[in-house]
PDB file of N, CA and C in Angstrom:
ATOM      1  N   UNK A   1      20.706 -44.896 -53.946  1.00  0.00           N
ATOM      2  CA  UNK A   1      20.184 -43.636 -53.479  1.00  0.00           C
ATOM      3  C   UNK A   1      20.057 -43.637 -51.972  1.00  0.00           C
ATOM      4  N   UNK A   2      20.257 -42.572 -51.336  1.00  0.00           N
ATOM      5  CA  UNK A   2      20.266 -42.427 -50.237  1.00  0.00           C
ATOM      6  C   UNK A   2      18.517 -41.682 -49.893  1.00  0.00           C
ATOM      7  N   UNK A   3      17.969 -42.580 -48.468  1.00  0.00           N
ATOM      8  CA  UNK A   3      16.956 -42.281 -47.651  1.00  0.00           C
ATOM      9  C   UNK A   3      16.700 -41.430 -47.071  1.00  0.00           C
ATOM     10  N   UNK A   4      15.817 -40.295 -46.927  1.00  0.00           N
ATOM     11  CA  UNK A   4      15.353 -39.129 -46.381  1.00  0.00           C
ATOM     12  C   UNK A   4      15.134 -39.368 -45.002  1.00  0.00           C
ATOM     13  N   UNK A   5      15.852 -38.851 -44.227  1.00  0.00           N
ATOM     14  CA  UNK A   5      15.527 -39.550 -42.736  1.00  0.00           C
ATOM     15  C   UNK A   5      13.883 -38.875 -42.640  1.00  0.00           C
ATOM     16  N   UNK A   6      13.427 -39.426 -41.823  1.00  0.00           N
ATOM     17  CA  UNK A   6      12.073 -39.054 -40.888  1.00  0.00           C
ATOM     18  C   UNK A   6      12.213 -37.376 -40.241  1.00  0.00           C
ATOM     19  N   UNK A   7      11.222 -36.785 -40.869  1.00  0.00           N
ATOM     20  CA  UNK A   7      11.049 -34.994 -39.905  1.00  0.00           C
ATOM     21  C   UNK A   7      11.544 -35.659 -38.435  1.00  0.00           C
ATOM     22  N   UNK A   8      12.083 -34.645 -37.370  1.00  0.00           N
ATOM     23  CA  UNK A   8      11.784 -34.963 -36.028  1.00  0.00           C
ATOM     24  C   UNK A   8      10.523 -34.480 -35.238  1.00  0.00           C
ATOM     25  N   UNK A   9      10.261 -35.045 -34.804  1.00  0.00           N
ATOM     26  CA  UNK A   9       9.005 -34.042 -34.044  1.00  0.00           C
ATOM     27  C   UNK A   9       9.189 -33.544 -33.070  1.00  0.00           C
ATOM     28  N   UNK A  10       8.827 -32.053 -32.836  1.00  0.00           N
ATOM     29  CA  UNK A  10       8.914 -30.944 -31.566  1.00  0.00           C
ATOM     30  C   UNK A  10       8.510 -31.957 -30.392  1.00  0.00           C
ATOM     31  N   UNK A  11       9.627 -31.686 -29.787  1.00  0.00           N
ATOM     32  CA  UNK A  11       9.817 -32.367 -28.169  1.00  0.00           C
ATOM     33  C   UNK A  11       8.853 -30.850 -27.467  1.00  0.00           C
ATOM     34  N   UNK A  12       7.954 -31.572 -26.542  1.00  0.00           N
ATOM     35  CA  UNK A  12       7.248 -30.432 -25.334  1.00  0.00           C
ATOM     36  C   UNK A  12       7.848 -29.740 -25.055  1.00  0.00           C
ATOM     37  N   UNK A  13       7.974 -28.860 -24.329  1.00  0.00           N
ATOM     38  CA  UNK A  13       8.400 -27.651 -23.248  1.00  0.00           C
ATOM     39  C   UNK A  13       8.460 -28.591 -22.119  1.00  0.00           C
ATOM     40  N   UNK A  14       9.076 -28.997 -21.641  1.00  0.00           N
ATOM     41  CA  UNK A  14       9.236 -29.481 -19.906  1.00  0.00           C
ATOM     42  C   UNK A  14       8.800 -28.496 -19.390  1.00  0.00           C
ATOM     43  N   UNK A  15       7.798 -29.572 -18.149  1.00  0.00           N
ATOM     44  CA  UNK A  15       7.076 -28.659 -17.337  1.00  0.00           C
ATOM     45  C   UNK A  15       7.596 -28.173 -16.098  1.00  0.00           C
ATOM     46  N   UNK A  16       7.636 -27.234 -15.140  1.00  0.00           N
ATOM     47  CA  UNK A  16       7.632 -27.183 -13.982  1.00  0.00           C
ATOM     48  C   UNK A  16       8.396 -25.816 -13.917  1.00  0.00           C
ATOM     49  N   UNK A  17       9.128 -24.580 -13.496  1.00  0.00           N
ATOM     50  CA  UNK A  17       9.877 -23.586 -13.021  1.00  0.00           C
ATOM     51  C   UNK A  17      10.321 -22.917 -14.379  1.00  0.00           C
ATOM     52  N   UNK A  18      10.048 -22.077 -15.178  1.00  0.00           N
ATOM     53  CA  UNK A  18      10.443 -21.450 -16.350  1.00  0.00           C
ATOM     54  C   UNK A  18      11.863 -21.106 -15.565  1.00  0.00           C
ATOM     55  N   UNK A  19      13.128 -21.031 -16.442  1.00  0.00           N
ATOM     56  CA  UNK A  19      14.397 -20.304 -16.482  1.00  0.00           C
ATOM     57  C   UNK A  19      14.663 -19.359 -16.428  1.00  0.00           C
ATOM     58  N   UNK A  20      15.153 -18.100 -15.996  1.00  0.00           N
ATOM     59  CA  UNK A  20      15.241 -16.578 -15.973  1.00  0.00           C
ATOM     60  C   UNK A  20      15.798 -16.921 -17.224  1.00  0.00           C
ATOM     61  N   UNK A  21      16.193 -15.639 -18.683  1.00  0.00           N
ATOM     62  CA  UNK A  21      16.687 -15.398 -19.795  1.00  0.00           C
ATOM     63  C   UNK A  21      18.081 -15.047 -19.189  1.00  0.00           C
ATOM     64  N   UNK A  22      18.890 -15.348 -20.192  1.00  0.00           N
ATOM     65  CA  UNK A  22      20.182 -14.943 -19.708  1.00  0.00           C
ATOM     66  C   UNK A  22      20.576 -13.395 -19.240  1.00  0.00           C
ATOM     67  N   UNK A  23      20.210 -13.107 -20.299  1.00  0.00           N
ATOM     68  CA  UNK A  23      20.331 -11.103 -20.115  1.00  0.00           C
ATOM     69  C   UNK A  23      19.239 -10.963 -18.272  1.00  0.00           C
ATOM     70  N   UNK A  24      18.277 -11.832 -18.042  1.00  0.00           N
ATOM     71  CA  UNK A  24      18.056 -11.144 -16.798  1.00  0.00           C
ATOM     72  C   UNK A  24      18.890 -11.355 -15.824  1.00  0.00           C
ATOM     73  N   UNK A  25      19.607 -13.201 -16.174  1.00  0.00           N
ATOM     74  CA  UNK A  25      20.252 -13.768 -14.790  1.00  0.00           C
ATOM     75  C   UNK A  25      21.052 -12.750 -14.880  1.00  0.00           C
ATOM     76  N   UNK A  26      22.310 -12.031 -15.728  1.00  0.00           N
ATOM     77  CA  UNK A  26      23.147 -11.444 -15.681  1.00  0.00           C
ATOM     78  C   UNK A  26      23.040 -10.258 -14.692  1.00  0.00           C
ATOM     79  N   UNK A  27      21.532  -9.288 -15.079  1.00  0.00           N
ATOM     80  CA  UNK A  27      21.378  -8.523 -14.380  1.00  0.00           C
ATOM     81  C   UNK A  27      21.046  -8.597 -12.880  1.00  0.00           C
ATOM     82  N   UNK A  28      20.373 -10.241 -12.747  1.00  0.00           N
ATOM     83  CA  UNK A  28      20.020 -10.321 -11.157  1.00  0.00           C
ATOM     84  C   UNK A  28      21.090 -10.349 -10.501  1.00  0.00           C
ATOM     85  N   UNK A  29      22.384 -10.750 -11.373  1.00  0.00           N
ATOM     86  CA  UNK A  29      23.696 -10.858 -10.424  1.00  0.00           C
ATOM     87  C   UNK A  29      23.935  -9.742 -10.679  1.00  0.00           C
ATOM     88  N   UNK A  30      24.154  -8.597 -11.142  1.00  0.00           N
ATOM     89  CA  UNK A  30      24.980  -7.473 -11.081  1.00  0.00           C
ATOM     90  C   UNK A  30      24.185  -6.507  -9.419  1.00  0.00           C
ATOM     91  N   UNK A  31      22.416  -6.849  -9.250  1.00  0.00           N
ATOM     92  CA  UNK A  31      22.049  -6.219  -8.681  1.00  0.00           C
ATOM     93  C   UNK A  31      22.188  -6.529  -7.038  1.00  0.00           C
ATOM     94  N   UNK A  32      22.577  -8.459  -7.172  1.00  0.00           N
ATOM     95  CA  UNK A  32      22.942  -8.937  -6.437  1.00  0.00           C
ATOM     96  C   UNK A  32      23.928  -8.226  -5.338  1.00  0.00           C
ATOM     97  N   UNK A  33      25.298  -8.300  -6.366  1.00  0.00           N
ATOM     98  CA  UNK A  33      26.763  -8.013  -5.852  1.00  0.00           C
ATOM     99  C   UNK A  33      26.640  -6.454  -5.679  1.00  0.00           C
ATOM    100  N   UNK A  34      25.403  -5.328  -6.525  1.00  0.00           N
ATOM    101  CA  UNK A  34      25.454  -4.010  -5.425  1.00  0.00           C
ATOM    102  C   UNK A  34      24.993  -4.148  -4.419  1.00  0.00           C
ATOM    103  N   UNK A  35      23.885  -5.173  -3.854  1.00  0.00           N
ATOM    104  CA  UNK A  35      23.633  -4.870  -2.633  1.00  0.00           C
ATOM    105  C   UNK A  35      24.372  -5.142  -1.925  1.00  0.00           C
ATOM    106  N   UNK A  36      25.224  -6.471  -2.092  1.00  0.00           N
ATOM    107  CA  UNK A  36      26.172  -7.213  -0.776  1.00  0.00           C
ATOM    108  C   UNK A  36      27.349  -5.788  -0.522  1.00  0.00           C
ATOM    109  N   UNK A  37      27.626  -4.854  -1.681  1.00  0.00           N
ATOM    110  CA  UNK A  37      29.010  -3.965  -1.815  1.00  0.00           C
ATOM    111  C   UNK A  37      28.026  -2.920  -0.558  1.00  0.00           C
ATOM    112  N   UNK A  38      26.759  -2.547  -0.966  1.00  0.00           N
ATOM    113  CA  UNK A  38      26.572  -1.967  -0.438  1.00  0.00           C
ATOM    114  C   UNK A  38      26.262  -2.186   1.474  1.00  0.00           C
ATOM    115  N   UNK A  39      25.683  -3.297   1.291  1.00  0.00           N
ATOM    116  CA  UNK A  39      25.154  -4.017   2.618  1.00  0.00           C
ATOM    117  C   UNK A  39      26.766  -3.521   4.002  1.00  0.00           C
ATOM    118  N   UNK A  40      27.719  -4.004   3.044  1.00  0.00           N
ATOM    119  CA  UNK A  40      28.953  -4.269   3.573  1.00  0.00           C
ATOM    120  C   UNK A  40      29.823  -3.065   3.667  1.00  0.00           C
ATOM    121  N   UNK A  41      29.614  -1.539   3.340  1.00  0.00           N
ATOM    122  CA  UNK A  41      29.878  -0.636   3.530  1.00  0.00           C
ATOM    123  C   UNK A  41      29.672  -0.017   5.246  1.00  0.00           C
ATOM    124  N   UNK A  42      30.813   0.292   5.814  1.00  0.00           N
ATOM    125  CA  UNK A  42      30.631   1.288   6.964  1.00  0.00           C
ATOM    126  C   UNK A  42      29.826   2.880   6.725  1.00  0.00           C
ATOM    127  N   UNK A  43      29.929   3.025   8.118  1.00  0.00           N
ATOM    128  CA  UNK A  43      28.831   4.051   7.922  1.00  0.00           C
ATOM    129  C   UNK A  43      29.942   4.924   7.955  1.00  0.00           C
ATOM    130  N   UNK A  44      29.495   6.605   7.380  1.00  0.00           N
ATOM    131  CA  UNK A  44      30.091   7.673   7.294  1.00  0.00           C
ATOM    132  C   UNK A  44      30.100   8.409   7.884  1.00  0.00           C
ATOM    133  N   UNK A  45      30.756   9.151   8.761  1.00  0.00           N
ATOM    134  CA  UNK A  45      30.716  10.513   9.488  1.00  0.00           C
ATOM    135  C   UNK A  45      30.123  10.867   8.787  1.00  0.00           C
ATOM    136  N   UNK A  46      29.229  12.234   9.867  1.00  0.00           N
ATOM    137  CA  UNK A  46      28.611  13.159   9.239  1.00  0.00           C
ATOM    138  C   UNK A  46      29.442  14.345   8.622  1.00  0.00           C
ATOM    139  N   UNK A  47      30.984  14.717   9.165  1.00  0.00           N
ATOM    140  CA  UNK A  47      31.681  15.390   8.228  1.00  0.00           C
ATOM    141  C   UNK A  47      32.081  14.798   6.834  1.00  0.00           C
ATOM    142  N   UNK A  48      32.274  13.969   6.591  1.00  0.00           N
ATOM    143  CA  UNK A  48      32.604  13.218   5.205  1.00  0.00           C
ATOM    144  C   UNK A  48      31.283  12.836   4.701  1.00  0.00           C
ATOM    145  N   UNK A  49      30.361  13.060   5.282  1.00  0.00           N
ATOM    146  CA  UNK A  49      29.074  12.823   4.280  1.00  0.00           C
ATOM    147  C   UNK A  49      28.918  14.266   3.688  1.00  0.00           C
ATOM    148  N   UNK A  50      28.943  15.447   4.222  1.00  0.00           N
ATOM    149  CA  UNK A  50      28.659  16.705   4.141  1.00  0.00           C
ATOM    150  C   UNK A  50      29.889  17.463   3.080  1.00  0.00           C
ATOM    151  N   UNK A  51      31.254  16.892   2.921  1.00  0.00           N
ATOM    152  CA  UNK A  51      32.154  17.005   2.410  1.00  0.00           C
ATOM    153  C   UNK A  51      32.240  16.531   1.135  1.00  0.00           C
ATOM    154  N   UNK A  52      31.198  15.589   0.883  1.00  0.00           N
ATOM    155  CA  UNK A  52      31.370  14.249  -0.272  1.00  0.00           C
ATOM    156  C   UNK A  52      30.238  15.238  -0.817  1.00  0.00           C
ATOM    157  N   UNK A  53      28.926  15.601   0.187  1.00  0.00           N
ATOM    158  CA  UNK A  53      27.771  16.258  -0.458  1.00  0.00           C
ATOM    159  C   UNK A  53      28.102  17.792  -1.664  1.00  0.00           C
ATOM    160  N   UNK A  54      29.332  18.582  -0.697  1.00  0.00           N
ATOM    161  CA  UNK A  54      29.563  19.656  -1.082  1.00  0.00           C
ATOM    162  C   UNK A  54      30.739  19.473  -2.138  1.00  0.00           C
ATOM    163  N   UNK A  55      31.431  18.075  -2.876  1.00  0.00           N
ATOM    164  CA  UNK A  55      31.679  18.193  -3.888  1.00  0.00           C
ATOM    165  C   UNK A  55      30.889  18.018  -4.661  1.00  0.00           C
ATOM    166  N   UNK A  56      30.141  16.905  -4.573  1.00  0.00           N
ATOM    167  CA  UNK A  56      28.965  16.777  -5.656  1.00  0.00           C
ATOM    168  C   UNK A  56      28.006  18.080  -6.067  1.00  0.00           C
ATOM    169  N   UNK A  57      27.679  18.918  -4.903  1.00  0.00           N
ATOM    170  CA  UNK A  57      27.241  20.604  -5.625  1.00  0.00           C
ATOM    171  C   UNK A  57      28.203  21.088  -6.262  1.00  0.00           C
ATOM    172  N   UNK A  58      29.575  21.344  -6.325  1.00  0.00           N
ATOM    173  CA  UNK A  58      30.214  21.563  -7.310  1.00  0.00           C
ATOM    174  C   UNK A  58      30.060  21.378  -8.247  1.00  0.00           C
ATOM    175  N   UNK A  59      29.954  19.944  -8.408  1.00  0.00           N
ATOM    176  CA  UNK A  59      29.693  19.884  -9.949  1.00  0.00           C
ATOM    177  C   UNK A  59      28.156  20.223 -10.642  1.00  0.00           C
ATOM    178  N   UNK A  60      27.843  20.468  -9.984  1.00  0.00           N
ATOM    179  CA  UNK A  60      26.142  20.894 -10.582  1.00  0.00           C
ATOM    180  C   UNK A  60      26.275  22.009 -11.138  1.00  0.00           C
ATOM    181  N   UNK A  61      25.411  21.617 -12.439  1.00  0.00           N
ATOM    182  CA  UNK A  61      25.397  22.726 -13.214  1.00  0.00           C
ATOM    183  C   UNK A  61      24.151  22.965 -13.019  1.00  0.00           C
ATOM    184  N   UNK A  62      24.209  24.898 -12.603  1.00  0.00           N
ATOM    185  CA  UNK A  62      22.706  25.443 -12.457  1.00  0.00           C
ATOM    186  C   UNK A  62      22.128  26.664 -13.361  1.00  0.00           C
ATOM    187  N   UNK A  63      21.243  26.401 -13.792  1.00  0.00           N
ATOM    188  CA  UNK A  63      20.463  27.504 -14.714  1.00  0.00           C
ATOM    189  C   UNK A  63      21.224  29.086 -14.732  1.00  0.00           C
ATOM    190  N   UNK A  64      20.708  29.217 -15.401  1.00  0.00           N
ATOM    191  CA  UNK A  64      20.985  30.671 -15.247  1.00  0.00           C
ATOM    192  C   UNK A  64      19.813  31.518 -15.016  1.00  0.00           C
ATOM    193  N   UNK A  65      19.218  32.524 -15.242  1.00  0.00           N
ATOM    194  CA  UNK A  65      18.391  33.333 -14.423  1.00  0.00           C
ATOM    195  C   UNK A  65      17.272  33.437 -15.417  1.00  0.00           C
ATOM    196  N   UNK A  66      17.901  33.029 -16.657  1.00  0.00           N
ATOM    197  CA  UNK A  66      16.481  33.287 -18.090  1.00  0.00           C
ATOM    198  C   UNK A  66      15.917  32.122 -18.072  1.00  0.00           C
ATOM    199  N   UNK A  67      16.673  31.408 -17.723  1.00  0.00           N
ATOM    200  CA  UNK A  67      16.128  29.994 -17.939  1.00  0.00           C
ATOM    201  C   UNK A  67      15.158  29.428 -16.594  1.00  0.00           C
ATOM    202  N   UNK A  68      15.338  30.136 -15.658  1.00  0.00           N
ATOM    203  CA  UNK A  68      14.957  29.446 -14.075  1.00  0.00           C
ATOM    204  C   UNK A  68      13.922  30.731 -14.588  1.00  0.00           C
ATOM    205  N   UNK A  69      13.636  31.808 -15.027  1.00  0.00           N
ATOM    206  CA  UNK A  69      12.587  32.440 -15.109  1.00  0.00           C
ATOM    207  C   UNK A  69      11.450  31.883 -16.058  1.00  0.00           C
ATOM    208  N   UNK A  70      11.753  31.393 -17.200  1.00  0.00           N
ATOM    209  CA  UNK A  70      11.262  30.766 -18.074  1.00  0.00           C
ATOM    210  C   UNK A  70      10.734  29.681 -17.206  1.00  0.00           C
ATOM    211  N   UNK A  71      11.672  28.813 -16.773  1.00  0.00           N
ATOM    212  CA  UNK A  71      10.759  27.405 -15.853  1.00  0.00           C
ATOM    213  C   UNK A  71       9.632  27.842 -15.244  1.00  0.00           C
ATOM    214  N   UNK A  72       9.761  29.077 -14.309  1.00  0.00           N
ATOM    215  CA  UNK A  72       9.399  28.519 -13.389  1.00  0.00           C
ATOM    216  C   UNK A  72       7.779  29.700 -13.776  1.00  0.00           C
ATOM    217  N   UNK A  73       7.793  30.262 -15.060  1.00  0.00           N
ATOM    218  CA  UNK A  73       6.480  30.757 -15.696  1.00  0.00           C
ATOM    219  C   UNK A  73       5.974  29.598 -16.203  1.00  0.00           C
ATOM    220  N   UNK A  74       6.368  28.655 -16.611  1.00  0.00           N
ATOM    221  CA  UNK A  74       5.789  27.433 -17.241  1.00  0.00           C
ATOM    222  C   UNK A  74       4.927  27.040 -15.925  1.00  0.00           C
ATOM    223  N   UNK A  75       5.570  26.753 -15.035  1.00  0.00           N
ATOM    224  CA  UNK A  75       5.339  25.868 -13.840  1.00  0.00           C
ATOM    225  C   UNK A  75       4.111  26.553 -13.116  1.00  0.00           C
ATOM    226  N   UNK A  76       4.278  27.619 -12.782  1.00  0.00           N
ATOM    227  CA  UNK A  76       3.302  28.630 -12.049  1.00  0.00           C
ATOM    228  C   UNK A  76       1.924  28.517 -13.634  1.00  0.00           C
ATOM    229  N   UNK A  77       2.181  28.608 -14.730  1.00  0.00           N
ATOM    230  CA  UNK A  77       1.214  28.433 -15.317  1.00  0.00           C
ATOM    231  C   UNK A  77       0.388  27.266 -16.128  1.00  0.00           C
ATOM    232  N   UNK A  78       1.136  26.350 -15.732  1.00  0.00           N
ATOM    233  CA  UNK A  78       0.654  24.904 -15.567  1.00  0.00           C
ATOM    234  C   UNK A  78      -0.297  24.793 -14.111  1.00  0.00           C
ATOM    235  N   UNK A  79       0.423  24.876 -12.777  1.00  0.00           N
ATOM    236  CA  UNK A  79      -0.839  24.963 -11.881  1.00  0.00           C
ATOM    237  C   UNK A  79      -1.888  25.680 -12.227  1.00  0.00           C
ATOM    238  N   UNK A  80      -1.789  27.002 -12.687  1.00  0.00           N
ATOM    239  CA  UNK A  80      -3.291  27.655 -12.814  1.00  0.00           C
ATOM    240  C   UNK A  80      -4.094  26.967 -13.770  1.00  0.00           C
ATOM    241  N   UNK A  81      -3.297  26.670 -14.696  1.00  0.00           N
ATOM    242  CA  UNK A  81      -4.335  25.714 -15.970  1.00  0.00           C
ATOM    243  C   UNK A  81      -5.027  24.607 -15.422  1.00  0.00           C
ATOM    244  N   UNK A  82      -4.491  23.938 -13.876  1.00  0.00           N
ATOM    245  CA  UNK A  82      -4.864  22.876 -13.781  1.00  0.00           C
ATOM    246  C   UNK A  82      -6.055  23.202 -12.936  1.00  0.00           C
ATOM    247  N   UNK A  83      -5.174  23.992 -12.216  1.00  0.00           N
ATOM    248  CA  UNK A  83      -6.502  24.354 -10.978  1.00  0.00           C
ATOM    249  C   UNK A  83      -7.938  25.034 -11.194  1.00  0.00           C
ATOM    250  N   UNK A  84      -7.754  26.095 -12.167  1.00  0.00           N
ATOM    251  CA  UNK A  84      -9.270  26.426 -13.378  1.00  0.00           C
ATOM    252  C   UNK A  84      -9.875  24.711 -13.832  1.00  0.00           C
ATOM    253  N   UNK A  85      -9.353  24.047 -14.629  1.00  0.00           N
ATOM    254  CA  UNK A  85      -9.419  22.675 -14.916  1.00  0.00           C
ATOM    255  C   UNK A  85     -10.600  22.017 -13.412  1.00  0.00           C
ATOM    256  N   UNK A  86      -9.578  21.729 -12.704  1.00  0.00           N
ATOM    257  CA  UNK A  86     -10.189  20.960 -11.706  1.00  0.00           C
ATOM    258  C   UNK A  86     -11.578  21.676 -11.122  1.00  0.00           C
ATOM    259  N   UNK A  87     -11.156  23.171 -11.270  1.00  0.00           N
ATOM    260  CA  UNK A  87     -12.354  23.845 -10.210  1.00  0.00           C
ATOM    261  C   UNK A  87     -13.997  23.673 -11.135  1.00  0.00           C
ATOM    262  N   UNK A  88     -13.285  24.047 -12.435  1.00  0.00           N
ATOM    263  CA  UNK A  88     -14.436  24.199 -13.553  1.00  0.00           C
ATOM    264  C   UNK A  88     -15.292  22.672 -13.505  1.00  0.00           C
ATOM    265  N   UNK A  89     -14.197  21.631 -13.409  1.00  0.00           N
ATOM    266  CA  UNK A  89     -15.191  20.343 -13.300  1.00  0.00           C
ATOM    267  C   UNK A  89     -15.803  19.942 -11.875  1.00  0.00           C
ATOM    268  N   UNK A  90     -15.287  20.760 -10.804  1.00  0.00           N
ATOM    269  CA  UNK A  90     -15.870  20.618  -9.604  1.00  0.00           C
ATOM    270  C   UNK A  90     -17.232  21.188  -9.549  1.00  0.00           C
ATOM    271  N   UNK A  91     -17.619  22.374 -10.422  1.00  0.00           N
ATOM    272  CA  UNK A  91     -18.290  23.150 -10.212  1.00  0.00           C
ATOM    273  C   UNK A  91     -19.685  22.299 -11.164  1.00  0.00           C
ATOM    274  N   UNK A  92     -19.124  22.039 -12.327  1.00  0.00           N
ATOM    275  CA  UNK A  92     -20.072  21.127 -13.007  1.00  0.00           C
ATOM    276  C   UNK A  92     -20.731  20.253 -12.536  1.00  0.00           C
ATOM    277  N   UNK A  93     -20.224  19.479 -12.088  1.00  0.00           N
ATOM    278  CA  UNK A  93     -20.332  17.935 -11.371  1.00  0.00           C
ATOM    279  C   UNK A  93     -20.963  18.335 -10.290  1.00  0.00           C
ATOM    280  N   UNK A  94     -20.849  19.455  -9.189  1.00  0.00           N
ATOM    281  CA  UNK A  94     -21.695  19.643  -8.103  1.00  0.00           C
ATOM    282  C   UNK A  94     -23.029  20.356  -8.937  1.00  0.00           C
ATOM    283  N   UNK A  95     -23.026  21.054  -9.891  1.00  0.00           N
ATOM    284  CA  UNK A  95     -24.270  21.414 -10.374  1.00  0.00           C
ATOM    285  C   UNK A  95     -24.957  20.161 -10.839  1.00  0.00           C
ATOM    286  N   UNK A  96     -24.612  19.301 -11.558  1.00  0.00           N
ATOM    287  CA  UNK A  96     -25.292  17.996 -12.141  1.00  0.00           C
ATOM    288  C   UNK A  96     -25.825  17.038 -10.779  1.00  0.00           C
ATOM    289  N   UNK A  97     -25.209  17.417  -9.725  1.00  0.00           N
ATOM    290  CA  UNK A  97     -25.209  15.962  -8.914  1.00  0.00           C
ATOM    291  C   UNK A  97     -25.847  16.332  -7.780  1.00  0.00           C
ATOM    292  N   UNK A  98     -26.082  17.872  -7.406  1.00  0.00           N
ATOM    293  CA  UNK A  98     -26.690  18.563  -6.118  1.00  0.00           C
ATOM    294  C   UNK A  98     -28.343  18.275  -6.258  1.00  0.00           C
ATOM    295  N   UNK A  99     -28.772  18.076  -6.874  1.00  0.00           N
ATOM    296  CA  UNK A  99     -30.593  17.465  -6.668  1.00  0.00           C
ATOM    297  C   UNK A  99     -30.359  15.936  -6.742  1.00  0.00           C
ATOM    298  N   UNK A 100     -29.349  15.431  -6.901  1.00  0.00           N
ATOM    299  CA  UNK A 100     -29.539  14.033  -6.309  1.00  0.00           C
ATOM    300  C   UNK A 100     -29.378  13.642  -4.743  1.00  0.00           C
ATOM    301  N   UNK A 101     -29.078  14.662  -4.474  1.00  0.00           N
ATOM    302  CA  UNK A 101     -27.953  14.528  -3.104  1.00  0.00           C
ATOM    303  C   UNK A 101     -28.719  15.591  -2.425  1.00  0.00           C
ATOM    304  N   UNK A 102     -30.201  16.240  -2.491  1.00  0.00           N
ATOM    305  CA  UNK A 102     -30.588  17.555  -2.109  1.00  0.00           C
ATOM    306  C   UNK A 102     -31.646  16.584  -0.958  1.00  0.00           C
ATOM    307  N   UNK A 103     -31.633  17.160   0.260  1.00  0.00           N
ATOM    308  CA  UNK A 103     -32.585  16.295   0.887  1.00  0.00           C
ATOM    309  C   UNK A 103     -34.327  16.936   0.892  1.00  0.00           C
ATOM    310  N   UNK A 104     -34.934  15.664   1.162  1.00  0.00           N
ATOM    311  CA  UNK A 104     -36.205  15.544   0.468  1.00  0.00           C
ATOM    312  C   UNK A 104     -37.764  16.115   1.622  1.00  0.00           C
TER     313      UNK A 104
END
């Protein structure tokens, strides 16, 4: 009959500098090699910056007029909700806190 070897026993963690995970090293190098691409880029005229700008508005796609009306009632009525909000607890809080603060 053959002998059951011995369990092994868990070797420590070696101490000293944990390892980045692979998936991060990967990413520290990808973020690496944009900066050096970028570092190493000349600078642009301001006509070819303005040229490069005004294709990229091309491609923007912009609302249409129901929709930018719709936003922008949300938006205008989100500030007022907030600003009632804030004023209403301003108003509280100075009523609760004005005879502490009332001089004597």
């Amino acid at each position: 009959m053959a002998e059951k070897a011995p369990p092994k026993k868990a070797q420590p963690a070696p101490a000293g500098p944990k390892r980045a995970a692979p998936a991060q090293v990967g990413r520290m190098d990808e973020i690496q090699k944009r900066a050096q691409t970028m570092a190493s880029r000349k600078a642009v005229d301001p006509g070819t910056f303005f040229r490069e700008a005004w294709i990229e508005l091309k491609k923007t796609t912009w609302p249409n007029r129901n929709t930018l009306t719709k936003s922008t009632t949300v938006v205008l009525a989100l500030v007022v909700a907030v600003a009632v909000w804030v004023g209403g607890l301003d108003a509280i809080l100075s009523h609760i806190l004005r005879p502490l603060f009332a001089p004597r």
